[in-house]
N, C-alpha and C. Protein backbone atom coordinates (compact mmCIF):
# COMPACT_ATOMS: atom_id res chain seq x y z
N UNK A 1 -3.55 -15.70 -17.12
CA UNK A 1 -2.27 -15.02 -17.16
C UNK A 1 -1.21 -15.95 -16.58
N UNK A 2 0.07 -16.55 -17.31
CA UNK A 2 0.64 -16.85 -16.39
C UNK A 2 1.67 -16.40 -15.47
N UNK A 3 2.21 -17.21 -14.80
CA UNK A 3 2.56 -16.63 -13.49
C UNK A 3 4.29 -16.44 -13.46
N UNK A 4 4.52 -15.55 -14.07
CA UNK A 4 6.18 -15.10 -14.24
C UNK A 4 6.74 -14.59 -13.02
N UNK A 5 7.64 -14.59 -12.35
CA UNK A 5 8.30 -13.42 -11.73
C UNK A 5 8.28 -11.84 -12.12
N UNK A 6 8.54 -11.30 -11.52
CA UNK A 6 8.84 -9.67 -11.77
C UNK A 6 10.43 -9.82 -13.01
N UNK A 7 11.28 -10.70 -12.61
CA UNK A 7 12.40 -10.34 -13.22
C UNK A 7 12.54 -11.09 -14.61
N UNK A 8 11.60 -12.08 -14.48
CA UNK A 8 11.24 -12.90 -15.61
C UNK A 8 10.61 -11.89 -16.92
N UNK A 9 9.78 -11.44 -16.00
CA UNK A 9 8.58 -10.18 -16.93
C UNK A 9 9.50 -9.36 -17.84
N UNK A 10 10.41 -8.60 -16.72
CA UNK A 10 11.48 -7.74 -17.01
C UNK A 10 12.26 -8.19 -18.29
N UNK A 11 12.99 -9.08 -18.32
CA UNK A 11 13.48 -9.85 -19.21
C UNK A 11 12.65 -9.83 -20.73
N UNK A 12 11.42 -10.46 -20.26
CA UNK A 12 11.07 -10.60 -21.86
C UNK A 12 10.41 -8.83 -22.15
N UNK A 13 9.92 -8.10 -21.43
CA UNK A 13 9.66 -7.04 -21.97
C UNK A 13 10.83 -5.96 -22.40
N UNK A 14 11.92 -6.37 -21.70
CA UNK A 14 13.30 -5.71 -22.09
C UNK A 14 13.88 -6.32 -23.86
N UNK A 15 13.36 -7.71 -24.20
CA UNK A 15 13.84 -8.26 -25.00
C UNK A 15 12.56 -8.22 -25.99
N UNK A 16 11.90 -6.98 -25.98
CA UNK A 16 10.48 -7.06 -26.96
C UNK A 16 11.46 -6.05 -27.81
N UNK A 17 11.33 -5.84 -29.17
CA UNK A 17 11.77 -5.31 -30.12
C UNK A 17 10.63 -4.90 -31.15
N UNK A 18 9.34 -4.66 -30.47
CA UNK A 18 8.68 -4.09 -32.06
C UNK A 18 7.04 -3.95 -31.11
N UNK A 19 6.74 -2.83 -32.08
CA UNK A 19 5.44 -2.66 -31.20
C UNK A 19 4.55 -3.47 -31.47
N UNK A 20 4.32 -5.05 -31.78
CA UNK A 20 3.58 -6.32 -32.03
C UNK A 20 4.18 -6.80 -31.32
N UNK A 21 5.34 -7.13 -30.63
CA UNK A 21 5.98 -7.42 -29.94
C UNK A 21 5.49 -6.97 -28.10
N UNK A 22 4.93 -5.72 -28.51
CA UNK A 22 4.35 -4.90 -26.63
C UNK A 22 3.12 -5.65 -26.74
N UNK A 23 2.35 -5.48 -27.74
CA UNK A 23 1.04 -5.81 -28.09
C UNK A 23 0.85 -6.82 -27.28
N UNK A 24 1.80 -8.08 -27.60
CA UNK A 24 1.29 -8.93 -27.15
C UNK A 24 1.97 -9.35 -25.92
N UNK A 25 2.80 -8.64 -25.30
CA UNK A 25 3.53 -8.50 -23.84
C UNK A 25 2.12 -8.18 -23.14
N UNK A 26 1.62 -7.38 -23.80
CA UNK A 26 0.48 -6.47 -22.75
C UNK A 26 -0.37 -7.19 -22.72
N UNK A 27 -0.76 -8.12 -23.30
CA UNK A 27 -2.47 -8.99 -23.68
C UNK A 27 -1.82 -10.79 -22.63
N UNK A 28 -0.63 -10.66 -22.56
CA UNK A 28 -0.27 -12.00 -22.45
C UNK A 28 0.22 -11.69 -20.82
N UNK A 29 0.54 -10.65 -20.06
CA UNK A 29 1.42 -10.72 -19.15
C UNK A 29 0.63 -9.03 -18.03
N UNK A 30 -0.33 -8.33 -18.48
CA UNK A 30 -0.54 -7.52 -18.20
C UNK A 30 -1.68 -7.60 -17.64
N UNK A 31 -2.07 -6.42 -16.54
CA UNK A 31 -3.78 -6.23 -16.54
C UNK A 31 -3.89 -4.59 -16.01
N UNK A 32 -5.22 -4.01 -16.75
CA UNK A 32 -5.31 -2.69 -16.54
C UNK A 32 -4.96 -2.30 -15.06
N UNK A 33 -4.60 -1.07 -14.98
CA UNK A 33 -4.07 -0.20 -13.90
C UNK A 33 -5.17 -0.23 -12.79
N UNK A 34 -6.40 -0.38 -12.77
CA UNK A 34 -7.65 -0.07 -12.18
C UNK A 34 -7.41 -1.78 -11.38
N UNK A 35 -7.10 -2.44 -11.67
CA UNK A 35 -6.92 -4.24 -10.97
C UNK A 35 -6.01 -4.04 -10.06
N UNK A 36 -5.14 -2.63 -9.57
CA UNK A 36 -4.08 -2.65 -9.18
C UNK A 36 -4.55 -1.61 -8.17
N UNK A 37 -5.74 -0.80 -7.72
CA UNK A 37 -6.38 -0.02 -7.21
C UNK A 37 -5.96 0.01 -5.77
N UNK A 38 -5.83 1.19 -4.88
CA UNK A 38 -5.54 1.11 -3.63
C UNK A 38 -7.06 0.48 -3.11
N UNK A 39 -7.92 0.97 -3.55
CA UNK A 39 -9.56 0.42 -3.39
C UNK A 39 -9.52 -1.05 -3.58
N UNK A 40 -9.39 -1.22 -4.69
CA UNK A 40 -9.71 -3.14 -4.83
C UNK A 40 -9.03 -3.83 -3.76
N UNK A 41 -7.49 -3.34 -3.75
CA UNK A 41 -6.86 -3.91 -2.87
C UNK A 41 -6.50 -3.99 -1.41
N UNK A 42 -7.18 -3.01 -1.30
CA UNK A 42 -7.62 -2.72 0.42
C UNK A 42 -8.77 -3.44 0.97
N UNK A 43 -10.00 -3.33 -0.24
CA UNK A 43 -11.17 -4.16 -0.10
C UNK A 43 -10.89 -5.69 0.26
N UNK A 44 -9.62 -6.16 -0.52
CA UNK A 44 -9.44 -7.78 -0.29
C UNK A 44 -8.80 -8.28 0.89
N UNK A 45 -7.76 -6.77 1.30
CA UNK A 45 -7.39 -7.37 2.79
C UNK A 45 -8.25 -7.04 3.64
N UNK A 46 -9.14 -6.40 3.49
CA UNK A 46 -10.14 -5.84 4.97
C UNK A 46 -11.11 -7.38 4.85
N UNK A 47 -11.42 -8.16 3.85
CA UNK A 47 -12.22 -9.04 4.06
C UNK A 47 -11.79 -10.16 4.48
N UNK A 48 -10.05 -10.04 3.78
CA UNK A 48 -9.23 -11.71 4.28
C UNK A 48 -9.16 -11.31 5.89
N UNK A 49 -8.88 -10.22 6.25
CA UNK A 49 -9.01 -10.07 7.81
C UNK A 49 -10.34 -9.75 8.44
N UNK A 50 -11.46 -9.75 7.87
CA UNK A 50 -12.43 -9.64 8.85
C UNK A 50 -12.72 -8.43 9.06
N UNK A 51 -12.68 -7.48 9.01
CA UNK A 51 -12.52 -6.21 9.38
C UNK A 51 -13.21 -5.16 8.44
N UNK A 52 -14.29 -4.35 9.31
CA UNK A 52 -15.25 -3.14 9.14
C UNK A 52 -14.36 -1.86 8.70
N UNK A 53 -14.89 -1.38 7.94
CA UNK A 53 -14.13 -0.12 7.03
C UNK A 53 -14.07 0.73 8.18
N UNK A 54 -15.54 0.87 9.23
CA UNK A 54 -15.94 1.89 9.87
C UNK A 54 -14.58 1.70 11.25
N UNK A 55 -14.40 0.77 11.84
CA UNK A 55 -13.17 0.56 12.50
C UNK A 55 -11.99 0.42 12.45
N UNK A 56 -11.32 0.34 11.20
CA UNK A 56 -10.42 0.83 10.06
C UNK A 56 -10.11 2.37 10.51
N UNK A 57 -10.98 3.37 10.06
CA UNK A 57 -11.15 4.58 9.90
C UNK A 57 -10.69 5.18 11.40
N UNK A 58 -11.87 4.67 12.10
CA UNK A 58 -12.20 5.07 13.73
C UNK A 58 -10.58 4.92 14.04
N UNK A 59 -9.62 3.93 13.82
CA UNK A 59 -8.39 3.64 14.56
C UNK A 59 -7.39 4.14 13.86
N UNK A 60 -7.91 4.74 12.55
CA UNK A 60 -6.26 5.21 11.81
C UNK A 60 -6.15 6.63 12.27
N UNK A 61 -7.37 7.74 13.05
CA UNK A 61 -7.14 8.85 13.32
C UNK A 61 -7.68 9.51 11.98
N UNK A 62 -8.06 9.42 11.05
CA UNK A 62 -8.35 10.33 9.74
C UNK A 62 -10.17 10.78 10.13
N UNK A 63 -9.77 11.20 9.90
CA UNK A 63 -11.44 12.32 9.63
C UNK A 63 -12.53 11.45 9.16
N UNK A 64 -13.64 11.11 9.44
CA UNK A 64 -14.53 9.71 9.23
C UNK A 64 -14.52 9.66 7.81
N UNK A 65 -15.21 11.06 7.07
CA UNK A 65 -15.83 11.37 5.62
C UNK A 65 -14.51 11.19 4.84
N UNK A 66 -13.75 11.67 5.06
CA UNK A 66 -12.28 11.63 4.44
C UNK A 66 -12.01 10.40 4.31
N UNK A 67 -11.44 9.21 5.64
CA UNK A 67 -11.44 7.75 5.41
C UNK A 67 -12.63 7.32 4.55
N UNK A 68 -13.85 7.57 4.31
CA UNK A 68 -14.53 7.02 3.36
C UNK A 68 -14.60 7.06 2.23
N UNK A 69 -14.27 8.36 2.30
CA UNK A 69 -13.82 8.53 0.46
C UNK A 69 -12.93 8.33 -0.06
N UNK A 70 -11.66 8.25 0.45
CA UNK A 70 -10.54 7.16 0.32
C UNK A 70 -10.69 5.59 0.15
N UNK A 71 -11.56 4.99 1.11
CA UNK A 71 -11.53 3.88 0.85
C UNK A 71 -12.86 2.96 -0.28
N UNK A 72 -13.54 3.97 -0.45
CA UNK A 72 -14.55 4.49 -1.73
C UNK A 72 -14.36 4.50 -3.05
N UNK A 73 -12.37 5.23 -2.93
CA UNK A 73 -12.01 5.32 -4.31
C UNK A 73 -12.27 6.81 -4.82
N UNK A 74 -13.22 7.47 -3.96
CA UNK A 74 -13.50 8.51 -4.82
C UNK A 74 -12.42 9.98 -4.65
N UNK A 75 -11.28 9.53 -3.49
CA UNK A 75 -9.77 10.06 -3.39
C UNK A 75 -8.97 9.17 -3.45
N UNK A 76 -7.38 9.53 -3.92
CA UNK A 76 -6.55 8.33 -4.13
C UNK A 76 -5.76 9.26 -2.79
N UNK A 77 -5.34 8.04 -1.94
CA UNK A 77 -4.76 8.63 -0.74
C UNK A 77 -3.15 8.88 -1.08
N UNK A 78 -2.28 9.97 -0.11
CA UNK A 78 -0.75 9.44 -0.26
C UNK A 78 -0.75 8.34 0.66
N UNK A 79 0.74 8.21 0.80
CA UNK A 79 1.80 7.72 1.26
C UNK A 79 1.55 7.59 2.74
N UNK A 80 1.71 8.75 3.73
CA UNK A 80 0.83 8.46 4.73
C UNK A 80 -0.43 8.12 5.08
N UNK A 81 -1.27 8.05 3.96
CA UNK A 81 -2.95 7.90 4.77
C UNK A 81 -2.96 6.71 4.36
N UNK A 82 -1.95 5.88 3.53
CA UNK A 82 -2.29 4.30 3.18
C UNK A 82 -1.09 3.67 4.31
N UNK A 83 -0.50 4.17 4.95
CA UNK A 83 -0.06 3.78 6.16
C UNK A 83 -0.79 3.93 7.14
N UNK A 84 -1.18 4.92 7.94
CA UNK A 84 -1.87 4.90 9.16
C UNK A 84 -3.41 3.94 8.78
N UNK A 85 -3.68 3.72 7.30
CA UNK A 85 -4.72 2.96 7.31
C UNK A 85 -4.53 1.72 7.43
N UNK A 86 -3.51 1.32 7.04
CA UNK A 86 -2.93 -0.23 6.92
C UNK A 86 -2.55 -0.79 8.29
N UNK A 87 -1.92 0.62 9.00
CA UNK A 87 -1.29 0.19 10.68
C UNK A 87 -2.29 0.08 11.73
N UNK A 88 -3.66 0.83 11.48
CA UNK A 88 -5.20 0.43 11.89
C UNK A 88 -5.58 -0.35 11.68
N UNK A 89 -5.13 -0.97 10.40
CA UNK A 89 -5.88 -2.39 10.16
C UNK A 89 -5.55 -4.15 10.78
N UNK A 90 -4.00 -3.11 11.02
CA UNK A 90 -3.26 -4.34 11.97
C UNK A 90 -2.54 -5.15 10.42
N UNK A 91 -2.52 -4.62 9.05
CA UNK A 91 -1.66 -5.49 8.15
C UNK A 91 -0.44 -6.31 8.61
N UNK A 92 -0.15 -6.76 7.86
CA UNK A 92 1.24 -7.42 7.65
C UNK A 92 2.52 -6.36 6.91
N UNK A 93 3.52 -6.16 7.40
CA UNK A 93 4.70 -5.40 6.41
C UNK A 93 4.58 -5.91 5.13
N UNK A 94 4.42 -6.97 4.94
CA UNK A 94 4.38 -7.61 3.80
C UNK A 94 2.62 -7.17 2.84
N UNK A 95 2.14 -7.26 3.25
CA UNK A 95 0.72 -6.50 2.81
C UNK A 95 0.72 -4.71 2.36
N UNK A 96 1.57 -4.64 3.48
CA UNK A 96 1.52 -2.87 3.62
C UNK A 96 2.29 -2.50 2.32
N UNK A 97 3.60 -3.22 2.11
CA UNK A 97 4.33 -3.05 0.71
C UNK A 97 3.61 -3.14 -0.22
N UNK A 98 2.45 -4.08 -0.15
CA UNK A 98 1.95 -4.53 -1.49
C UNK A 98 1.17 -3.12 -1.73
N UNK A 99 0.28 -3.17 -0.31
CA UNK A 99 -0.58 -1.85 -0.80
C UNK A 99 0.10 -0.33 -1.77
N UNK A 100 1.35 -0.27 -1.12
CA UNK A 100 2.29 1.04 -1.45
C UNK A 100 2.85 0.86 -2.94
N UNK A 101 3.42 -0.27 -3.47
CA UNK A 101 3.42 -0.54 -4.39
C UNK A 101 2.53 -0.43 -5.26
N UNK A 102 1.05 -1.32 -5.11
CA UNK A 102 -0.12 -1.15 -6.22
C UNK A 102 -0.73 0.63 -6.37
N UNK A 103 -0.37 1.63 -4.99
CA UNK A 103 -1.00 2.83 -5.14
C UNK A 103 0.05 3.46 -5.47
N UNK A 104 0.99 3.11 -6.20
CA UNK A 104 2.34 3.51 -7.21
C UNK A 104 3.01 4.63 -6.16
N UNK A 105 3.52 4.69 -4.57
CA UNK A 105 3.49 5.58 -3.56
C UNK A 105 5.10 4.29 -3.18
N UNK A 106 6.06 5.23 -3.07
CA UNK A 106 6.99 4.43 -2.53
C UNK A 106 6.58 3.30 -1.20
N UNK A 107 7.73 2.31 -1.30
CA UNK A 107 7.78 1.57 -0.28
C UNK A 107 8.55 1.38 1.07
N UNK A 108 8.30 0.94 1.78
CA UNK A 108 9.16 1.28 3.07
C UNK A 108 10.24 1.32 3.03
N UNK A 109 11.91 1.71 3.35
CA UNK A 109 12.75 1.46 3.15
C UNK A 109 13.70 1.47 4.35
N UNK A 110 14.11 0.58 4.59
CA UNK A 110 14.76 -0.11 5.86
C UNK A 110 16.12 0.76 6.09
N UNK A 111 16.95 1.52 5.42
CA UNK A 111 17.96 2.27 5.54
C UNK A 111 17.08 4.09 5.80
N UNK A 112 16.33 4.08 5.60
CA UNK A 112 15.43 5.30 6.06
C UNK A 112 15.20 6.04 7.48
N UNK A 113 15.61 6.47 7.82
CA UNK A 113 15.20 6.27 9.39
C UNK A 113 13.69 6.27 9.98
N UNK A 114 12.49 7.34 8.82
CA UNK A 114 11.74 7.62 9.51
C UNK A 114 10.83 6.17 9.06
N UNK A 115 10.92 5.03 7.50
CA UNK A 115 10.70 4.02 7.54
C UNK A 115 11.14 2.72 8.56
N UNK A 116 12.37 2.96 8.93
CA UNK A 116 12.61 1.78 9.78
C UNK A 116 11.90 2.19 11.05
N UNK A 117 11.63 3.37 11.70
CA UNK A 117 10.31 3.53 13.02
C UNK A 117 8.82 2.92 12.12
N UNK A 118 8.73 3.22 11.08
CA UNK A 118 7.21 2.79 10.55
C UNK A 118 7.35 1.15 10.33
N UNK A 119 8.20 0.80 9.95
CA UNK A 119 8.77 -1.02 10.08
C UNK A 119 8.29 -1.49 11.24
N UNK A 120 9.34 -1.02 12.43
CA UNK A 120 8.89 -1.46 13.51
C UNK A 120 7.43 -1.68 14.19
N UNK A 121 6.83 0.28 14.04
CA UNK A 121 5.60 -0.07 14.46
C UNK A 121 4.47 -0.92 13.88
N UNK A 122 4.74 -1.53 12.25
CA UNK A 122 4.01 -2.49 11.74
C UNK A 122 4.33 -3.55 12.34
N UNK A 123 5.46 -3.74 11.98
CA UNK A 123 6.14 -5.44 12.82
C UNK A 123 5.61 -6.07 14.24
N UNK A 124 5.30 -4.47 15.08
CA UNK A 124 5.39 -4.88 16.36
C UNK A 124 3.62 -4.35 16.59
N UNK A 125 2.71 -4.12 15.50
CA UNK A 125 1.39 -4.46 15.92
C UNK A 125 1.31 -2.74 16.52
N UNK A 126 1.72 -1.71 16.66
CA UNK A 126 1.77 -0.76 17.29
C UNK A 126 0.36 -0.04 16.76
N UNK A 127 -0.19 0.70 17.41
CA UNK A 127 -1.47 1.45 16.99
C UNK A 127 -0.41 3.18 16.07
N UNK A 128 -1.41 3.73 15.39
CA UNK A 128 -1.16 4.77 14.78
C UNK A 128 -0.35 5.88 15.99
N UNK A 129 -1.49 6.10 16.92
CA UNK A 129 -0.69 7.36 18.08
C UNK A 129 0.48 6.69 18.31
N UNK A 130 0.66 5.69 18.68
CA UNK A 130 1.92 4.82 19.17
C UNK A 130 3.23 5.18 18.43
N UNK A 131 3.26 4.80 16.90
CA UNK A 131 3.87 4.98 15.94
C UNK A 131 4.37 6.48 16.04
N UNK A 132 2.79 7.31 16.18
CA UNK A 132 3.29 8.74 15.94
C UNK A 132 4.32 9.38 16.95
N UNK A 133 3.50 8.88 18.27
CA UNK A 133 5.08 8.84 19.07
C UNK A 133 6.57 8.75 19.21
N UNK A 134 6.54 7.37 18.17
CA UNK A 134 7.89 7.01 18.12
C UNK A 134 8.16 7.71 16.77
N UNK A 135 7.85 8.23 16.13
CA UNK A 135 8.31 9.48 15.23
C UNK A 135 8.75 10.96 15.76
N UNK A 136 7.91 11.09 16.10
CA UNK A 136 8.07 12.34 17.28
C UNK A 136 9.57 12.13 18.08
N UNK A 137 9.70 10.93 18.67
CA UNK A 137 10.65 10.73 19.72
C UNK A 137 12.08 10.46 19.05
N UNK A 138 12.16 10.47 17.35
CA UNK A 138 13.15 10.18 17.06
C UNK A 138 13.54 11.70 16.28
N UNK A 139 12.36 12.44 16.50
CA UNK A 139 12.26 13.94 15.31
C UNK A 139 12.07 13.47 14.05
N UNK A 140 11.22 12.38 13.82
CA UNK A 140 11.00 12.71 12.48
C UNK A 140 9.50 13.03 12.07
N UNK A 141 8.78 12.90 11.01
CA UNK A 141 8.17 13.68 11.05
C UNK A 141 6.65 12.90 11.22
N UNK A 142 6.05 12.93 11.43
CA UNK A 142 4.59 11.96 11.98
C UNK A 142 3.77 12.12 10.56
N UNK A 143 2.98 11.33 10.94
CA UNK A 143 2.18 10.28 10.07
C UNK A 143 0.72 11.71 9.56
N UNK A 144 0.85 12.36 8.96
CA UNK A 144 0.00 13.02 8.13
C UNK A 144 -1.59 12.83 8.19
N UNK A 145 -2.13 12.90 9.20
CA UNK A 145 -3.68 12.17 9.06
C UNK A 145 -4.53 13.48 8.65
């Protein structure tokens, strides 16, 4: 596949005019929805970091059986449970977007208030209760486990 930008992509799929035209947008520039998995892609950062599913789970606060079947695949999590899992895992903001993005679940948004407390507590390494704290302390609304 090669390696376009997002706005590059945009461009030529904006400038496709015929359905032989998608055909081969899709075969040349695409890959199924399942390559894009909160599963696959959780699997690849838990291994680039080293890190046990079972201590993952233990630190995001979620219910053991629940974190497993989430990270199993055999539930697709929201918005909060791929945060408090990602902020257990110790991600990167930059990781955590990716994850939110590929599980088609909005992304953080820095003019947000209750995202810019979830910014921070990624940025600054904060554990889940920590975070939930500083949600709490601003009234907004805590992290859904």
């Amino acid at each position: 596949m090669d390696e376009k930008s997002t706005d590059q992509l945009f461009d030529i799929l904006t400038s496709t005019h015929s359905p032989k035209g998608l055909d081969q947008y899709i075969i040349c520039h695409t890959q199924p929805d399942a390559a894009f998995s909160f599963k696959r892609a959780f699997d690849q950062l838990l291994q680039q970091h080293k890190l046990k599913r079972s201590e993952v789970i233990r630190r995001s606060g979620l219910e053991r059986t629940y974190g497993y079947q989430l990270l199993n695949g055999r539930k697709q999590p929201g918005r909060d449970k791929i945060l408090a899992l990602s902020i257990a895992a110790g991600f990167s903001l930059q990781e955590v977007q990716q994850l939110l993005k590929r599980s088609k679940e909005g992304a953080l948004y820095p003019r947000s208030s209750r995202d810019a407390v979830l910014i921070y507590g990624i940025e600054h390494h904060l554990d889940v209760l920590r975070v939930n704290e500083m949600l709490a302390d601003t009234g907004e609304p805590l992290l859904r486990l």
